[in-house]
Each structure stands twice: as C-alpha cells, then as structure tokens.
PDB file of N, CA and C in Angstrom:
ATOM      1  N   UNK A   1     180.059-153.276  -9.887  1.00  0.00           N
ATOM      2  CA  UNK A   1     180.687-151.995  -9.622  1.00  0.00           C
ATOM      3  C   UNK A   1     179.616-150.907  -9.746  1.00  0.00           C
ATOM      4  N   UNK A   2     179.016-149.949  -8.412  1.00  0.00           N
ATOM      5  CA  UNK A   2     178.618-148.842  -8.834  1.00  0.00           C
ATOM      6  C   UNK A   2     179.133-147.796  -9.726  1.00  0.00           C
ATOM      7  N   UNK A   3     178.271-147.345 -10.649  1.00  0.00           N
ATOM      8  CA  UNK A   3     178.255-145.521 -11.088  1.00  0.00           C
ATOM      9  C   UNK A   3     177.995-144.529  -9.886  1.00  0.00           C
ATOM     10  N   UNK A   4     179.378-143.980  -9.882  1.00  0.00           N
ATOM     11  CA  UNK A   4     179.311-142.517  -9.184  1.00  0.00           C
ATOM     12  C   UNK A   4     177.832-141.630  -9.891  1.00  0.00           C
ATOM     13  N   UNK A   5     177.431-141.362  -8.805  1.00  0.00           N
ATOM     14  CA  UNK A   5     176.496-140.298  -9.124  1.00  0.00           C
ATOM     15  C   UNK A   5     176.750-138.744  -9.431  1.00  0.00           C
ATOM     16  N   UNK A   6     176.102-138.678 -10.423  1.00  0.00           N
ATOM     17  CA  UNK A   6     176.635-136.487 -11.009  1.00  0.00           C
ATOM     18  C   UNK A   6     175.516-135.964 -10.419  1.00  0.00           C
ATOM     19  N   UNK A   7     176.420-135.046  -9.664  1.00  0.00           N
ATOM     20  CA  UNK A   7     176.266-133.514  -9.661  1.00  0.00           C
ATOM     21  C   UNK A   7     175.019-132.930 -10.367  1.00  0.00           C
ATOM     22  N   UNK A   8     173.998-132.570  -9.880  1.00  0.00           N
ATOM     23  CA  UNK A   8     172.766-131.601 -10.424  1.00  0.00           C
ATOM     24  C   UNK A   8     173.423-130.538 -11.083  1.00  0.00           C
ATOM     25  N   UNK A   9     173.352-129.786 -12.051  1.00  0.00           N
ATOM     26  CA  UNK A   9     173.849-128.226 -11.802  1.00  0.00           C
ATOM     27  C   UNK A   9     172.816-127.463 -11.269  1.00  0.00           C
ATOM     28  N   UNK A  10     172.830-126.414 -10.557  1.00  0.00           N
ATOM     29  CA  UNK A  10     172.138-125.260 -10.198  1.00  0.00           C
ATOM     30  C   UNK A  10     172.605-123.956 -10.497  1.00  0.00           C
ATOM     31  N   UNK A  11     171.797-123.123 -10.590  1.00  0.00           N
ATOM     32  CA  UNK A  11     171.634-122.187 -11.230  1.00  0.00           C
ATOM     33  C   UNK A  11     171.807-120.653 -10.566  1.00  0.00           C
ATOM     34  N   UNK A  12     172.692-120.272 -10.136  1.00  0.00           N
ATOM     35  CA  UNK A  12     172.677-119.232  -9.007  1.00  0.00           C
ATOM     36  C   UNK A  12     173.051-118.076  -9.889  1.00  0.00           C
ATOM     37  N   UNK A  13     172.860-116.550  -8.720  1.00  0.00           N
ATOM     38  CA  UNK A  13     173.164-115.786  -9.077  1.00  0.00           C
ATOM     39  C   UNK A  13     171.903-115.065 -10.592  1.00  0.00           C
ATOM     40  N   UNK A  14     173.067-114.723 -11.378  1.00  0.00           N
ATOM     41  CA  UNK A  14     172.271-113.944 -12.275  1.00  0.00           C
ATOM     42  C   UNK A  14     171.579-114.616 -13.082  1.00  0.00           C
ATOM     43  N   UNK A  15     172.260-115.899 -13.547  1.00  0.00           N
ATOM     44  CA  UNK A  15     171.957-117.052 -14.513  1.00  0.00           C
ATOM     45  C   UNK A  15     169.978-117.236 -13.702  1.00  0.00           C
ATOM     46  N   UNK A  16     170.377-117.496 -12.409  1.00  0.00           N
ATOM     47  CA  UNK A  16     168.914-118.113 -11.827  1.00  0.00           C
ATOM     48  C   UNK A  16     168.082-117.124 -12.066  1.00  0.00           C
ATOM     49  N   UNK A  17     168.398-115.782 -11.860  1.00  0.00           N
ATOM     50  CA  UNK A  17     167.465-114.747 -11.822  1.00  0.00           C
ATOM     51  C   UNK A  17     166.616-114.723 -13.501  1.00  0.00           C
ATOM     52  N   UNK A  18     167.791-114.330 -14.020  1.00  0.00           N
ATOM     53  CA  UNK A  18     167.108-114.717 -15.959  1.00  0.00           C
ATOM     54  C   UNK A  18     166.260-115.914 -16.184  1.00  0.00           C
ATOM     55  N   UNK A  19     166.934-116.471 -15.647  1.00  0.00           N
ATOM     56  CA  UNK A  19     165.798-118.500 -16.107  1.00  0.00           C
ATOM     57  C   UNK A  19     164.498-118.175 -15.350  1.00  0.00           C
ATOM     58  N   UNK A  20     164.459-117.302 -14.000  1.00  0.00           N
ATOM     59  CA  UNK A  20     163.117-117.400 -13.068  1.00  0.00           C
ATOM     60  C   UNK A  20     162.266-116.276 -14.504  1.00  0.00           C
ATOM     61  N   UNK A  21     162.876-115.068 -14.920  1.00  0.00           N
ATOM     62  CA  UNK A  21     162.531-114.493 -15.380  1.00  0.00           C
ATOM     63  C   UNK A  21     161.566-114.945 -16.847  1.00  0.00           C
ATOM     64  N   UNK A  22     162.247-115.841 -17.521  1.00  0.00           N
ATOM     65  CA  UNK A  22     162.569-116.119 -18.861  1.00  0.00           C
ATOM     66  C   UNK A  22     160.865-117.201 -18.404  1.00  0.00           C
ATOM     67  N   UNK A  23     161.365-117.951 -17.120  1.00  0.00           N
ATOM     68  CA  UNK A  23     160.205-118.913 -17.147  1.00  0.00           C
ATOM     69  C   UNK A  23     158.587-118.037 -17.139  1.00  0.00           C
ATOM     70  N   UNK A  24     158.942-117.084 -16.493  1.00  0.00           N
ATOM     71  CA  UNK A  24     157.476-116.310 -16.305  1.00  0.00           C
ATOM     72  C   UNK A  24     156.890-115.823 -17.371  1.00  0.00           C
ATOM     73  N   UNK A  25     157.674-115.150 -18.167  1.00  0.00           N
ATOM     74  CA  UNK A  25     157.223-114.917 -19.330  1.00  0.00           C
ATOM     75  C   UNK A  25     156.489-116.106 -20.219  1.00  0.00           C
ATOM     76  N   UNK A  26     157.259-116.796 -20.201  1.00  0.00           N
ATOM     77  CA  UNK A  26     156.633-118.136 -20.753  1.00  0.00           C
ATOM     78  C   UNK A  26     155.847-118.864 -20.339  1.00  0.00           C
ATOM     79  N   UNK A  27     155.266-118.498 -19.025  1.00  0.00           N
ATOM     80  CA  UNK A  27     153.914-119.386 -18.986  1.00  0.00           C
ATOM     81  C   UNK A  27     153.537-117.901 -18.709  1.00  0.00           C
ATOM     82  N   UNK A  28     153.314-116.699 -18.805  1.00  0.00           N
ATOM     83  CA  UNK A  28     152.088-116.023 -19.042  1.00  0.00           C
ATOM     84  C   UNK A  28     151.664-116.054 -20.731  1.00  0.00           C
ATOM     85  N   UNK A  29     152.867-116.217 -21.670  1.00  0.00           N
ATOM     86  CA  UNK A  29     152.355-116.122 -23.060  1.00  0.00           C
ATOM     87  C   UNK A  29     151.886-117.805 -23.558  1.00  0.00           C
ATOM     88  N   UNK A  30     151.852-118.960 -22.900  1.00  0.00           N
ATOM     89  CA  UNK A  30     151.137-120.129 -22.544  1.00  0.00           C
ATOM     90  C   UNK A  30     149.829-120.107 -23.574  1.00  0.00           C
ATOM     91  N   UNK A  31     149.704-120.996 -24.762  1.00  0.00           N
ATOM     92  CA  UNK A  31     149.296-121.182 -25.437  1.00  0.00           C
ATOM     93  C   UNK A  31     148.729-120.464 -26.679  1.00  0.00           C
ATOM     94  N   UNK A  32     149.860-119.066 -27.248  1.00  0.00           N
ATOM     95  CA  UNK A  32     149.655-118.288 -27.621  1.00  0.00           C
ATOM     96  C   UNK A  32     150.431-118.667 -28.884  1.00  0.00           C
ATOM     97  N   UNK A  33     150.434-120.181 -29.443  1.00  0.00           N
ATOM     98  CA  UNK A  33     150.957-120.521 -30.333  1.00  0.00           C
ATOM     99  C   UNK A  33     149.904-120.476 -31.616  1.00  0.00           C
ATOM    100  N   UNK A  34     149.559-120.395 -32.967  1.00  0.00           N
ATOM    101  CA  UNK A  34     149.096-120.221 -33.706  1.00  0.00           C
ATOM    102  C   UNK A  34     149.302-121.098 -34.690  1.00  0.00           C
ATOM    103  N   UNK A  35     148.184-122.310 -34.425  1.00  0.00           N
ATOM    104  CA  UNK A  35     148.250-123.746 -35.424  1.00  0.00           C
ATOM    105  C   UNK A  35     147.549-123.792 -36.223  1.00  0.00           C
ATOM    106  N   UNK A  36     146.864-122.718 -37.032  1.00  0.00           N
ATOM    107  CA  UNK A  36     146.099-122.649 -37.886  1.00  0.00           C
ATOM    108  C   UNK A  36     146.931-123.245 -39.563  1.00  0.00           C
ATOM    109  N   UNK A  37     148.198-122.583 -39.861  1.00  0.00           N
ATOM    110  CA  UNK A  37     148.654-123.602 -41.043  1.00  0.00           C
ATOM    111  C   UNK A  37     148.998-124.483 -41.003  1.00  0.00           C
ATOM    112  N   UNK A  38     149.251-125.276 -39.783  1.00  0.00           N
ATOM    113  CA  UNK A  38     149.210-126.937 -39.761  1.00  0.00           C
ATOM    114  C   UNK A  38     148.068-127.430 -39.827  1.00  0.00           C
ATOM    115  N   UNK A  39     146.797-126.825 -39.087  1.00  0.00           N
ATOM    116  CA  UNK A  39     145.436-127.505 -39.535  1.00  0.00           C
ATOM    117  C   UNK A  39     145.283-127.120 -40.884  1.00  0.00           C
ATOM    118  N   UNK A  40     145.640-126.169 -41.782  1.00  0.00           N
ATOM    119  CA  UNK A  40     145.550-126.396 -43.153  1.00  0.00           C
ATOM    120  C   UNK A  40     146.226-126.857 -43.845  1.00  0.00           C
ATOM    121  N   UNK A  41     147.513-127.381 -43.633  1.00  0.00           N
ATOM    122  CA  UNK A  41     147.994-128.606 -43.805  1.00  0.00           C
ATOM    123  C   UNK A  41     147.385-130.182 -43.910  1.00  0.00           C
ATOM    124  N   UNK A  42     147.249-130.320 -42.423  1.00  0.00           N
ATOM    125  CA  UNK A  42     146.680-131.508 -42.874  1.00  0.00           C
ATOM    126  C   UNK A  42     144.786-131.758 -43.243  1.00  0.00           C
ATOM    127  N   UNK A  43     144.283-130.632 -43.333  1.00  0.00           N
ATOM    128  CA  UNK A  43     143.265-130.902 -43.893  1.00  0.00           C
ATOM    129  C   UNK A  43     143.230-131.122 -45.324  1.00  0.00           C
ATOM    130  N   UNK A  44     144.725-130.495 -45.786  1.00  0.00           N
ATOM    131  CA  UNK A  44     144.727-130.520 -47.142  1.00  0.00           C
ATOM    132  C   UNK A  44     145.199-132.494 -47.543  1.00  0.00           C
ATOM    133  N   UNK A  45     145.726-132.399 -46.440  1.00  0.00           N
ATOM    134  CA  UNK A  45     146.577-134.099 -46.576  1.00  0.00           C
ATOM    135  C   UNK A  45     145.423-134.935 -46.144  1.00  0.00           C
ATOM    136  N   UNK A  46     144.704-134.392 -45.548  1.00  0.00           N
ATOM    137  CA  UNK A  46     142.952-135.032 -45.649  1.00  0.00           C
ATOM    138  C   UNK A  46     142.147-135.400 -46.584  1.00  0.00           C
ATOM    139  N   UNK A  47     142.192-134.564 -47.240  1.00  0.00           N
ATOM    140  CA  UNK A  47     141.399-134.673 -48.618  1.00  0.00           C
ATOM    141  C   UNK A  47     142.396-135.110 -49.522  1.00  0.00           C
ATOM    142  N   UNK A  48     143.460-134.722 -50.060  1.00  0.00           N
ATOM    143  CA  UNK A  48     143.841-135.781 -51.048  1.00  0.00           C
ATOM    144  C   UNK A  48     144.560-137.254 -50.739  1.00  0.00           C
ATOM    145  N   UNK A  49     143.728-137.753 -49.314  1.00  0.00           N
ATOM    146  CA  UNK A  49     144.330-139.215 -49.147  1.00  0.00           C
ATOM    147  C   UNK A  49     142.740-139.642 -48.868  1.00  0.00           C
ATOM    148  N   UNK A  50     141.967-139.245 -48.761  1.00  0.00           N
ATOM    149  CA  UNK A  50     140.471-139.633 -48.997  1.00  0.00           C
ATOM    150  C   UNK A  50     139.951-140.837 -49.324  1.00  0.00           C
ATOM    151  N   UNK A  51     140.508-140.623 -50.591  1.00  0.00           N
ATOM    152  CA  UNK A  51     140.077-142.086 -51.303  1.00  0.00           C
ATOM    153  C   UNK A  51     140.911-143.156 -51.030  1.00  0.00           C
ATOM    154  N   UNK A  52     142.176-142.712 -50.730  1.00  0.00           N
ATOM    155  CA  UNK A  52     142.641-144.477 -49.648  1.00  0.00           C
ATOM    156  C   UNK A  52     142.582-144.398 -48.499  1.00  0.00           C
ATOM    157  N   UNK A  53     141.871-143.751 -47.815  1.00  0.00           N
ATOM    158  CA  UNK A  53     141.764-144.079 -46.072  1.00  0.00           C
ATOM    159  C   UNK A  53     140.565-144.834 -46.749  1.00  0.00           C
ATOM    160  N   UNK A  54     139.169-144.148 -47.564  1.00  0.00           N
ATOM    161  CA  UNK A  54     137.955-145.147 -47.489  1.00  0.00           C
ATOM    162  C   UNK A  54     138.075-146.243 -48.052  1.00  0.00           C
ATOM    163  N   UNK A  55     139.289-146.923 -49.123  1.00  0.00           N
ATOM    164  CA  UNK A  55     139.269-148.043 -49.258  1.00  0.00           C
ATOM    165  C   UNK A  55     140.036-149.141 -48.427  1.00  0.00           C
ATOM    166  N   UNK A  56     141.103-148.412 -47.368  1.00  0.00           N
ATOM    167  CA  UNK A  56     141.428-148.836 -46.395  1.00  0.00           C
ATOM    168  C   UNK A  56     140.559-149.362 -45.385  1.00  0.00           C
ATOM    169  N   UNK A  57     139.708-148.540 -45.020  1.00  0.00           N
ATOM    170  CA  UNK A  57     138.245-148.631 -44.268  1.00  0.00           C
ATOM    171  C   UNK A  57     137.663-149.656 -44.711  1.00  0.00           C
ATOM    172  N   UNK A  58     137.099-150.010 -45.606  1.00  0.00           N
ATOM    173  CA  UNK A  58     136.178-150.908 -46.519  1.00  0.00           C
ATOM    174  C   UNK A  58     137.136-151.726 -46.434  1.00  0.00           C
ATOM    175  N   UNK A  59     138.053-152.206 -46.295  1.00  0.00           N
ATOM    176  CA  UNK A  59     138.973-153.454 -46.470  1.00  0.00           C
ATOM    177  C   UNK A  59     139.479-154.000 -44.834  1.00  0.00           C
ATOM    178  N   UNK A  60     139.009-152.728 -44.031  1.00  0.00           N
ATOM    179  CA  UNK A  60     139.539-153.497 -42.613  1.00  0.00           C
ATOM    180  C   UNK A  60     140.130-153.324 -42.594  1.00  0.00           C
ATOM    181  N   UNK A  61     141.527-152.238 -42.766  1.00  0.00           N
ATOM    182  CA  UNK A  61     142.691-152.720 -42.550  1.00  0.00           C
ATOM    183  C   UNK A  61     142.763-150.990 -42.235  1.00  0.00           C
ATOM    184  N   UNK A  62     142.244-150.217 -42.290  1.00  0.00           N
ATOM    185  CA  UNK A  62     142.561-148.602 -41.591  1.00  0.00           C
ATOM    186  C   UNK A  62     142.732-149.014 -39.709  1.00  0.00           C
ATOM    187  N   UNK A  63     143.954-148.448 -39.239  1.00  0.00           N
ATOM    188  CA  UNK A  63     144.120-148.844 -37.822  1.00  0.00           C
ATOM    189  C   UNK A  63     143.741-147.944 -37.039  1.00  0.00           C
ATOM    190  N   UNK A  64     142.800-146.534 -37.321  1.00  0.00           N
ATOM    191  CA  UNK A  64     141.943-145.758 -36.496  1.00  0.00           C
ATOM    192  C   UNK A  64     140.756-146.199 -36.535  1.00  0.00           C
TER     193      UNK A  64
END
C-alpha cells in the first residue's frame, strides 16, 4: 500500500515577505557569533584532564 504524499507548505503573502526579510538579516550578521567562553571552557577541560589523555596516550588506547 502506498503513503499519500503531504503537501509542502508555502509561505505567501506577509508571512513570505518577513521570512525573506528575517533570512537577510541573518546571513548579513553570518558569523557574528562569539565563541570565546566555550574556548575557555574547554581549554579549561583541557588542562584538568591532562594527565589522563597522556596516560591514555601512553597506553594506546586515546582514540584521537
């Protein structure tokens, strides 16, 4: 037995106009995200797992 196929929705009218809008904005502000406390995050989760990644390492068994 086939599945009936659905309906796309589309987006007309004012709804389309806002989404065209909404999209532009968003790729002109396109990589204007600010990951600096996640890299200090895990640099911090860097250093205090240190000493078992290098004995992981030394044992063969680190999977990077």
């Amino acid at each position: 037995m086939a599945l009936a196929i659905s309906n796309i929705p589309i987006l007309t009218g004012a709804a389309a106009a806002t989404f065209v809008e909404n999209a532009k904005v968003a790729e002109e502000n396109r990589g204007s995200v600010d990951f600096s406390r996640q890299s200090a995050e895990w640099r911090g989760f860097d250093m205090r797992n240190a000493a078992r990644i290098a004995k992981l390492r030394a044992e063969g068994k680190w999977p990077f």
